[in-house]
Protein backbone atom coordinates (compact mmCIF):
# COMPACT_ATOMS: atom_id res chain seq x y z
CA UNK A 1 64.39 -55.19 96.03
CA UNK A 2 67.23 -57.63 97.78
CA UNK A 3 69.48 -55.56 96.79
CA UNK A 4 68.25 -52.36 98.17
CA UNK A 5 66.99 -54.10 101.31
CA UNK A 6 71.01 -55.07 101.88
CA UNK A 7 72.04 -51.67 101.42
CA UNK A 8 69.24 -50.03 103.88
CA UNK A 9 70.93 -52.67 106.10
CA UNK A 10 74.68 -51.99 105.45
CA UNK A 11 73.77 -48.11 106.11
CA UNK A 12 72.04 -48.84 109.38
CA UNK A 13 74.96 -50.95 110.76
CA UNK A 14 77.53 -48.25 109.63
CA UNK A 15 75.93 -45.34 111.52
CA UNK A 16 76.55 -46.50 114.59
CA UNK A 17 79.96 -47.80 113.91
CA UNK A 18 80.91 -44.53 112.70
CA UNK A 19 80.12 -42.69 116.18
CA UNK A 20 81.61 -45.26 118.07
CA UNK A 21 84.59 -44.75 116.17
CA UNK A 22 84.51 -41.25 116.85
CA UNK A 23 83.64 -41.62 120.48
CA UNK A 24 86.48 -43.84 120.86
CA UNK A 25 88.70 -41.09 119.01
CA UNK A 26 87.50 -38.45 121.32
CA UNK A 27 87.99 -40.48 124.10
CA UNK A 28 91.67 -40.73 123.06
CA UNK A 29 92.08 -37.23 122.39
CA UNK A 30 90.74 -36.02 126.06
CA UNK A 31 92.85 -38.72 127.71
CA UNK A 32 96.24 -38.29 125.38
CA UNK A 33 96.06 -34.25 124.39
CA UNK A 34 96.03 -35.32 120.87
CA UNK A 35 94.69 -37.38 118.11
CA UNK A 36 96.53 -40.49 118.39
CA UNK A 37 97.41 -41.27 114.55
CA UNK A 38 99.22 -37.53 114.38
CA UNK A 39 101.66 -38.98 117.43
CA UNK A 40 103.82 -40.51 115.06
CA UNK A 41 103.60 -38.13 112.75
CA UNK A 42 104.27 -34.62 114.28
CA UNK A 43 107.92 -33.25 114.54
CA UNK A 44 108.73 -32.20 118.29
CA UNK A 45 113.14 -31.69 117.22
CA UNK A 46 114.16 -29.26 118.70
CA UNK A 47 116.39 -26.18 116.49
CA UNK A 48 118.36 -24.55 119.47
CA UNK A 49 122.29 -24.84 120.71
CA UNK A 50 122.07 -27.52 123.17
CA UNK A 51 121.91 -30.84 121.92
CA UNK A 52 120.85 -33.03 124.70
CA UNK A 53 117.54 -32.91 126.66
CA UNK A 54 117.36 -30.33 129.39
CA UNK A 55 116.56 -32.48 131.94
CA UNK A 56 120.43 -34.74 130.98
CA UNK A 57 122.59 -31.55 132.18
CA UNK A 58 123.53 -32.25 136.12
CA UNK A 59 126.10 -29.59 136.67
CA UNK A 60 126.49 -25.57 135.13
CA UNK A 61 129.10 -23.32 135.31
CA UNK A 62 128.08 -19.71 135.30
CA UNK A 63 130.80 -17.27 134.69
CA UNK A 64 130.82 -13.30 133.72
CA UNK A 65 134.28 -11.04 134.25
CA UNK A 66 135.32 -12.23 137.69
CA UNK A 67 132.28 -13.63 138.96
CA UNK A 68 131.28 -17.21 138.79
CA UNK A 69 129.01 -19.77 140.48
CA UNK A 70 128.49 -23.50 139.96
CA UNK A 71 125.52 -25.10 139.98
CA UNK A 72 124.58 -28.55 140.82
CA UNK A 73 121.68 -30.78 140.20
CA UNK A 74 120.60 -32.67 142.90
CA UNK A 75 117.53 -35.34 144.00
CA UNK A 76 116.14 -32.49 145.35
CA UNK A 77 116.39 -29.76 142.68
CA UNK A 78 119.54 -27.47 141.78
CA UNK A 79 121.45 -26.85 144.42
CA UNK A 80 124.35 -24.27 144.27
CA UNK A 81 128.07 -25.38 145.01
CA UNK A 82 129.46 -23.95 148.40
CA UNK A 83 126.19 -23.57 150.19
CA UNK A 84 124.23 -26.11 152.16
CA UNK A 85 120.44 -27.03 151.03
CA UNK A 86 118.47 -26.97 147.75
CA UNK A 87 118.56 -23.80 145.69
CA UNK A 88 115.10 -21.76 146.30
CA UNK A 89 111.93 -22.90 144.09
CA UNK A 90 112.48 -19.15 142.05
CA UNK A 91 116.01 -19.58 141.11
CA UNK A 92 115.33 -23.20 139.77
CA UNK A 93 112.55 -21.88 137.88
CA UNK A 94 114.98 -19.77 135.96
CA UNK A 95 117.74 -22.53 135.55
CA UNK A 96 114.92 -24.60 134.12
CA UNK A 97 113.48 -21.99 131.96
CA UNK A 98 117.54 -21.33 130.92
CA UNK A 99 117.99 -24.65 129.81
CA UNK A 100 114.60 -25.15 128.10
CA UNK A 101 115.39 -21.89 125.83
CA UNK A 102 118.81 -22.83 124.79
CA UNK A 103 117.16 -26.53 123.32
CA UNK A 104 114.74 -24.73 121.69
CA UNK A 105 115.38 -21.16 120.69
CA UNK A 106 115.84 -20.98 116.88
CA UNK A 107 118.85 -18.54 115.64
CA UNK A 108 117.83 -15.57 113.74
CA UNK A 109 120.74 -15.53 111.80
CA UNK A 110 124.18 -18.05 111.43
CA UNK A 111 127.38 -16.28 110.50
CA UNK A 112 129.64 -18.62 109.78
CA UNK A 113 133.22 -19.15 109.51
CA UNK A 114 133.79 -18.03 105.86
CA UNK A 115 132.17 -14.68 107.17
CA UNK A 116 134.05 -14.02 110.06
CA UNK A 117 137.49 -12.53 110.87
CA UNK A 118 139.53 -12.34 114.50
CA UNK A 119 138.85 -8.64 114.94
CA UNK A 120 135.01 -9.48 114.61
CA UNK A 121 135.09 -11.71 117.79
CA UNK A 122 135.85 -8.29 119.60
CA UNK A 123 132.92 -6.63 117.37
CA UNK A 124 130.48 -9.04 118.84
CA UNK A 125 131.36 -8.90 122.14
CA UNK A 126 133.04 -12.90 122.33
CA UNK A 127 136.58 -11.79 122.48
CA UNK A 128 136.11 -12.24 125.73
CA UNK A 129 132.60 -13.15 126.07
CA UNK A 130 130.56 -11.65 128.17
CA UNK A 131 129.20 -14.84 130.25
CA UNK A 132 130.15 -17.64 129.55
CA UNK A 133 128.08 -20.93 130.77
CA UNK A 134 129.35 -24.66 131.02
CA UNK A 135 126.85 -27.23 130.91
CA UNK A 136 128.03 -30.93 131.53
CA UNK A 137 125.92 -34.26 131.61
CA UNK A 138 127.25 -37.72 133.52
CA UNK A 139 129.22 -38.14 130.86
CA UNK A 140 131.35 -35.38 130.37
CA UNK A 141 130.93 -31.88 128.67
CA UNK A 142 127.33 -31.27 126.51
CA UNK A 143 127.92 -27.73 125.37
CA UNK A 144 129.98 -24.10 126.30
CA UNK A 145 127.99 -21.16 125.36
CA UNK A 146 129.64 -17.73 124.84
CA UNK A 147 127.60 -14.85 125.24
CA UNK A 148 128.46 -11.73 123.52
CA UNK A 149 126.94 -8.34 122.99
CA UNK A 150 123.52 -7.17 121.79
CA UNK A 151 122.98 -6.33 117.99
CA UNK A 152 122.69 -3.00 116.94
CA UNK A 153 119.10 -2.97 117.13
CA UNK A 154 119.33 -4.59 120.41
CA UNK A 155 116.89 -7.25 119.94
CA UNK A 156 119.30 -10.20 119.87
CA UNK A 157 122.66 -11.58 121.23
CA UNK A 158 125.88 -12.96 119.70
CA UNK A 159 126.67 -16.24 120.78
CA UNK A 160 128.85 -18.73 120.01
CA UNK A 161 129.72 -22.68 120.90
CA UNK A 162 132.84 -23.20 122.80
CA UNK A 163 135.03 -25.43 119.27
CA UNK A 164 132.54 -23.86 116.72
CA UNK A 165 133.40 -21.58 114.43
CA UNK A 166 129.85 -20.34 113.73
CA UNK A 167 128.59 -17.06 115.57
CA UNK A 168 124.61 -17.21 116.20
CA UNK A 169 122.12 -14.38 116.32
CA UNK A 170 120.10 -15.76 119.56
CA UNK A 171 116.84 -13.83 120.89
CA UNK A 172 117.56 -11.51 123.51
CA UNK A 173 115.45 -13.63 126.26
CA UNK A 174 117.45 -16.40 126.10
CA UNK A 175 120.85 -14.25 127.62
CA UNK A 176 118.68 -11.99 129.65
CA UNK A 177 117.69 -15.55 131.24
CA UNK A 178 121.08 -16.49 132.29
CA UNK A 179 122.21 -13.01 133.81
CA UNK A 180 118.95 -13.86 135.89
CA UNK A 181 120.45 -16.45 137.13
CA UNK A 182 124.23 -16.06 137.58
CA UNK A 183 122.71 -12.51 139.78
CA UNK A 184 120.56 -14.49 141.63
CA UNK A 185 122.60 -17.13 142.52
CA UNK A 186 125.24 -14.47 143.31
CA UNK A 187 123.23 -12.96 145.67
CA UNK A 188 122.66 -15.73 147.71
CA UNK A 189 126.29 -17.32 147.65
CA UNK A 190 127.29 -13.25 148.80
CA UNK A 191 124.84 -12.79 151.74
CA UNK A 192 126.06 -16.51 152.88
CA UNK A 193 129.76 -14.85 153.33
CA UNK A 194 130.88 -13.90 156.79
CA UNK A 195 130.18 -10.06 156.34
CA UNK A 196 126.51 -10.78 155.71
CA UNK A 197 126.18 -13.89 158.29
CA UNK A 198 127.69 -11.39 160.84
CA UNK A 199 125.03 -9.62 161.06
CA UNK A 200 122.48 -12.01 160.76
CA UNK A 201 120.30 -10.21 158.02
CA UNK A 202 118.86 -11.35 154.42
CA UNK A 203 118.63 -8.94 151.19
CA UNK A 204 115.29 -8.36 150.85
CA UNK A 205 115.01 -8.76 147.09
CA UNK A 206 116.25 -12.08 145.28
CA UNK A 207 117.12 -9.93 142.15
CA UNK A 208 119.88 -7.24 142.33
CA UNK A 209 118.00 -4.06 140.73
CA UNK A 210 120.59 -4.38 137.82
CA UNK A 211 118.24 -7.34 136.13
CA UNK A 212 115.44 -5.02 137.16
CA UNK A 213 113.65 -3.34 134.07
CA UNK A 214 110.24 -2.02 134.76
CA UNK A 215 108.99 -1.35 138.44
CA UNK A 216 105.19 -1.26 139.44
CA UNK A 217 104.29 0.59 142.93
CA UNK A 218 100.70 0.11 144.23
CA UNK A 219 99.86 2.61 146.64
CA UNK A 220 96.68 3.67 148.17
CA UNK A 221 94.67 1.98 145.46
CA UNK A 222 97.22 3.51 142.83
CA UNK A 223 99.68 1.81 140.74
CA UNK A 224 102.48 4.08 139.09
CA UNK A 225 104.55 2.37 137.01
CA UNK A 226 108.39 2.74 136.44
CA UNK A 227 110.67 1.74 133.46
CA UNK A 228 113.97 1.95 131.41
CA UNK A 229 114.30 3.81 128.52
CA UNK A 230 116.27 2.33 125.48
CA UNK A 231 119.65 3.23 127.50
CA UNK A 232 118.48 1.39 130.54
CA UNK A 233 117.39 5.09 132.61
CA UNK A 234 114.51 5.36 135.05
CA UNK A 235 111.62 7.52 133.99
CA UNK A 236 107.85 7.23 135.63
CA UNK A 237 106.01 5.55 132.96
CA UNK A 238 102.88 7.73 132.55
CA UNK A 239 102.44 11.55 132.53
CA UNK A 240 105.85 12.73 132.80
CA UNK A 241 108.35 11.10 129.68
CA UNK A 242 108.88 12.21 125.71
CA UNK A 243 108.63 10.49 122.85
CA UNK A 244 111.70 10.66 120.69
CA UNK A 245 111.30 11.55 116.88
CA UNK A 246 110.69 8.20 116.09
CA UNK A 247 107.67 8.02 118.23
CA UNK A 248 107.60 4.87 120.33
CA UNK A 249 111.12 5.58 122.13
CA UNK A 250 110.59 6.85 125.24
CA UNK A 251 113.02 9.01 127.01
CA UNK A 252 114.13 9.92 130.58
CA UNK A 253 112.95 12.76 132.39
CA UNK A 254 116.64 14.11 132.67
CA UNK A 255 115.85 15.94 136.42
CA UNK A 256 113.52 12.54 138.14
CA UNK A 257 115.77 9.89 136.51
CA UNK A 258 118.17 10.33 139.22
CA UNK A 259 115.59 10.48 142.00
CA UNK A 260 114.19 7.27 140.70
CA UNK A 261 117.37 5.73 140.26
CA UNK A 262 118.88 6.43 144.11
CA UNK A 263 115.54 5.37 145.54
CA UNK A 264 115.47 2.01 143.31
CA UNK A 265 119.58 1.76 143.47
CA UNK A 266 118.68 1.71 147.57
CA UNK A 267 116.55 -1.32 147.16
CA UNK A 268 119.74 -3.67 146.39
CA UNK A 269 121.41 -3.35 149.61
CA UNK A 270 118.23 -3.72 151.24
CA UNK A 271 118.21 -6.58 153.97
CA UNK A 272 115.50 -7.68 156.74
CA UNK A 273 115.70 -7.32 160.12
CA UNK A 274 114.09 -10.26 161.85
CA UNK A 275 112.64 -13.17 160.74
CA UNK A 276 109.17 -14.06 161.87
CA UNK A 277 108.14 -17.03 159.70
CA UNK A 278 105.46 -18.31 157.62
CA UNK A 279 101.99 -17.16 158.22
CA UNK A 280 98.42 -18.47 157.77
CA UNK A 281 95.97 -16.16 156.68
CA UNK A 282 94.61 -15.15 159.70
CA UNK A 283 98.08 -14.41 160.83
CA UNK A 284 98.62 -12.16 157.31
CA UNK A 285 95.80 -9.88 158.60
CA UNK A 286 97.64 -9.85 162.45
CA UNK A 287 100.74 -8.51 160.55
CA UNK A 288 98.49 -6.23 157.70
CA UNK A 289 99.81 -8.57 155.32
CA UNK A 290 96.32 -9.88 153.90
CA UNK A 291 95.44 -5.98 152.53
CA UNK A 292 99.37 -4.25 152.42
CA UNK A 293 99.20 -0.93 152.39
CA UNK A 294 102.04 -1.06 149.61
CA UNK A 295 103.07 -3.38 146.87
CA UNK A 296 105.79 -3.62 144.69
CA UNK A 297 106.38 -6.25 141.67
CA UNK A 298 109.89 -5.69 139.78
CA UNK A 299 109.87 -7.20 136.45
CA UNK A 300 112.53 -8.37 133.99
CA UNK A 301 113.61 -7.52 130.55
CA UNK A 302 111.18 -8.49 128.07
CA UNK A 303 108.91 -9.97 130.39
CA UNK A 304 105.72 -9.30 131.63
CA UNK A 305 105.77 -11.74 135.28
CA UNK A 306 107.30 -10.31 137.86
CA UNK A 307 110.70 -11.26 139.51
CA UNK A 308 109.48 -10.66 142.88
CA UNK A 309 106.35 -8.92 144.60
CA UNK A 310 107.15 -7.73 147.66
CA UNK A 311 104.18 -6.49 150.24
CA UNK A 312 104.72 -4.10 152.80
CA UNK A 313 102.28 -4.35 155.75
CA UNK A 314 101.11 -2.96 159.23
CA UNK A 315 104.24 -1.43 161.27
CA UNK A 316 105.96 -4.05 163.82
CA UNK A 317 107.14 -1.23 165.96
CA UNK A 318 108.20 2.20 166.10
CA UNK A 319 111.04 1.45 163.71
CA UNK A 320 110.08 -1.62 162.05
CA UNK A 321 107.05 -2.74 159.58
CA UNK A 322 106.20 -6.28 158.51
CA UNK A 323 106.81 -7.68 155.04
CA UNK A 324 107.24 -10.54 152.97
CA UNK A 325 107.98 -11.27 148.97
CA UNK A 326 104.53 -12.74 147.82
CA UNK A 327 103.11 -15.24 147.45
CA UNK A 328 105.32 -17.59 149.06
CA UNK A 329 107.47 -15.91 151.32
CA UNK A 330 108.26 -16.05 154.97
CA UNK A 331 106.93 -12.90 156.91
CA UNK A 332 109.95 -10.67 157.75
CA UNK A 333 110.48 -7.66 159.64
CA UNK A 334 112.58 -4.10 157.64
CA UNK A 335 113.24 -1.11 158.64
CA UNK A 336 110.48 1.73 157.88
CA UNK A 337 112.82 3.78 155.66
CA UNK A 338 112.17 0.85 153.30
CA UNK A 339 108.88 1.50 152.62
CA UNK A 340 108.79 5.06 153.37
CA UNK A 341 111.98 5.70 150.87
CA UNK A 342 109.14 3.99 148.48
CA UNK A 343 106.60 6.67 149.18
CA UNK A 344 108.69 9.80 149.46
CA UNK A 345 109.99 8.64 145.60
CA UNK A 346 105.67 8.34 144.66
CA UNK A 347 105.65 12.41 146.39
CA UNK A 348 108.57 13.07 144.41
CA UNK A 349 107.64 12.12 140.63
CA UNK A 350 104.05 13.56 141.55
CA UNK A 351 102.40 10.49 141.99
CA UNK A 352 102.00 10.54 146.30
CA UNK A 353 98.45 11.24 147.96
């Protein structure tokens, strides 16, 4: 009877212990993210080319053909070399999301050098590379990476290490990221030159339509959408493009691709023609901002948030209509071909009211 009186006991003192226990676990877990004996435990090393953290690298060199820009980073965020003030919140984004994929973006595939022969350099498109980026840390050099050319199913790039013999089957993102980049920066070093700063104007678009792979126009409640086919031509993505054979290729209509194409090709020289300045949201329905009558979000390869959204609102004169790139944007003046241009290509490819 003692005996069983002690254990009724034990059990009643052990309930309670066990849900504070697990209170106090839970309590860890909401406050931490995670249960705090797997924090030890779980393996966070990262398989990609760069070897230090992301966060180490303070200076890049960006470099494809003739064209090359340095960047820097500074206590305020990347800034680019030759121009005054931080780099814009956007193109930091992409240097960030750069670095991040190179840490930890596995290789499909590792050729190495037992495999590999001069003429195959040229084969994979490293001999020269196609860009080429240097990233340094205080201390000196961290890594070169050598970009090459797609593989033949065009899912993923050759790269190499600048002093390794190894060639690396990267994802295609992790490239695509860095074109983003050395454009965008280029774009902003060019329009700070003294043809552009003559005449006082900004491109519209922070993207050159180059990087540009898939196009959505919203228009009188409408969106049409636009993309690349396989060989990186325009065709209107519903109603009007074939299938190839192998059923899930689409192809370019070959007598709208080039109407697409000029209207889209405009876009890049694009520039605004006064700047007005940041607006509340009262002052977004002054300019017909806060419902535009058209919208435009360009998108990059393989991904599915848009580069840019750019709004077209009420007109600002005769000549002129109000705009801004979304959601951040200062409010900006264009000329109405820019929008108009828009809508005559929606007429043209059937899908205009």
């Amino acid at each position: 009877m003692i005996g069983a009186a002690a254990m009724r006991a034990a059990g009643r003192w052990k309930t309670p212990l066990g849900i504070i226990v697990l209170l106090l676990l839970l309590l860890a877990l909401v406050f931490s993210g995670q249960w705090p004996e797997l924090r030890s435990k779980l393996s966070s090393s990262p398989k990609g080319l760069l070897a230090v953290a992301p966060n180490e690298i303070e200076r890049i060199g960006l470099r494809s053909g003739t064209q090359g820009i340095t960047l820097r980073r500074r206590p305020g965020g990347w800034a680019i070399d030759g121009m005054d003030g931080p780099a814009p919140a956007q193109l930091s984004s992409h240097i960030d999301t750069g670095l991040k994929f190179l840490r930890v973006s596995e290789p499909a595939r590792e050729i190495p050098a037992g495999e590999l022969a001069p003429e195959r350099f040229v084969a994979f498109g490293l001999d020269p590379p196609s860009e080429v980026a240097v990233l340094e840390t205080h201390s000196g050099l961290a890594a070169t990476v050598n970009f090459g050319t797609t593989n033949p199913a065009g899912t993923s790039h050759y790269v190499r290490l600048g002093g390794a013999p190894t060639v690396y089957l990267m994802p295609r993102h992790l490239n695509e990221e860095w074109r983003l980049v050395l454009d965008m920066a280029g774009r902003l070093q060019g329009q700070a030159s003294s043809a552009f700063a003559s005449r006082g104007a900004d491109l519209l678009l922070p993207v050159s339509m180059a990087q540009v792979w898939a196009v959505e126009i919203v228009a009188n409640g409408k969106l049409t959408r636009f993309e690349r086919d396989v060989a990186g031509t325009w065709f209107r993505h519903l109603g009007q493009h074939a299938h190839a054979s192998s059923g899930d290729v689409h192809v370019a209509d070959p007598i709208q691709a080039p109407i697409i194409d000029a209207a889209f090709r405009a876009l890049d020289a694009s520039v605004t023609e006064k700047r007005v300045g940041h607006a509340d949201a009262a002052h977004l329905a002054q300019y017909g901002l806060a419902l535009p009558t058209l919208i435009v979000m360009f998108y990059g390869r393989d991904s599915s948030t848009p580069l840019a959204r750019l709004e077209f609102g009420a007109p600002a004169d005769g000549l002129d209509r109000f705009a801004r790139l979304a959601p951040d944007g200062a409010v900006v003046t264009v000329a109405e071909f820019e929008p108009r241009r828009l809508t005559e290509l929606l007429k043209a490819v059937g899908a205009g009211s």
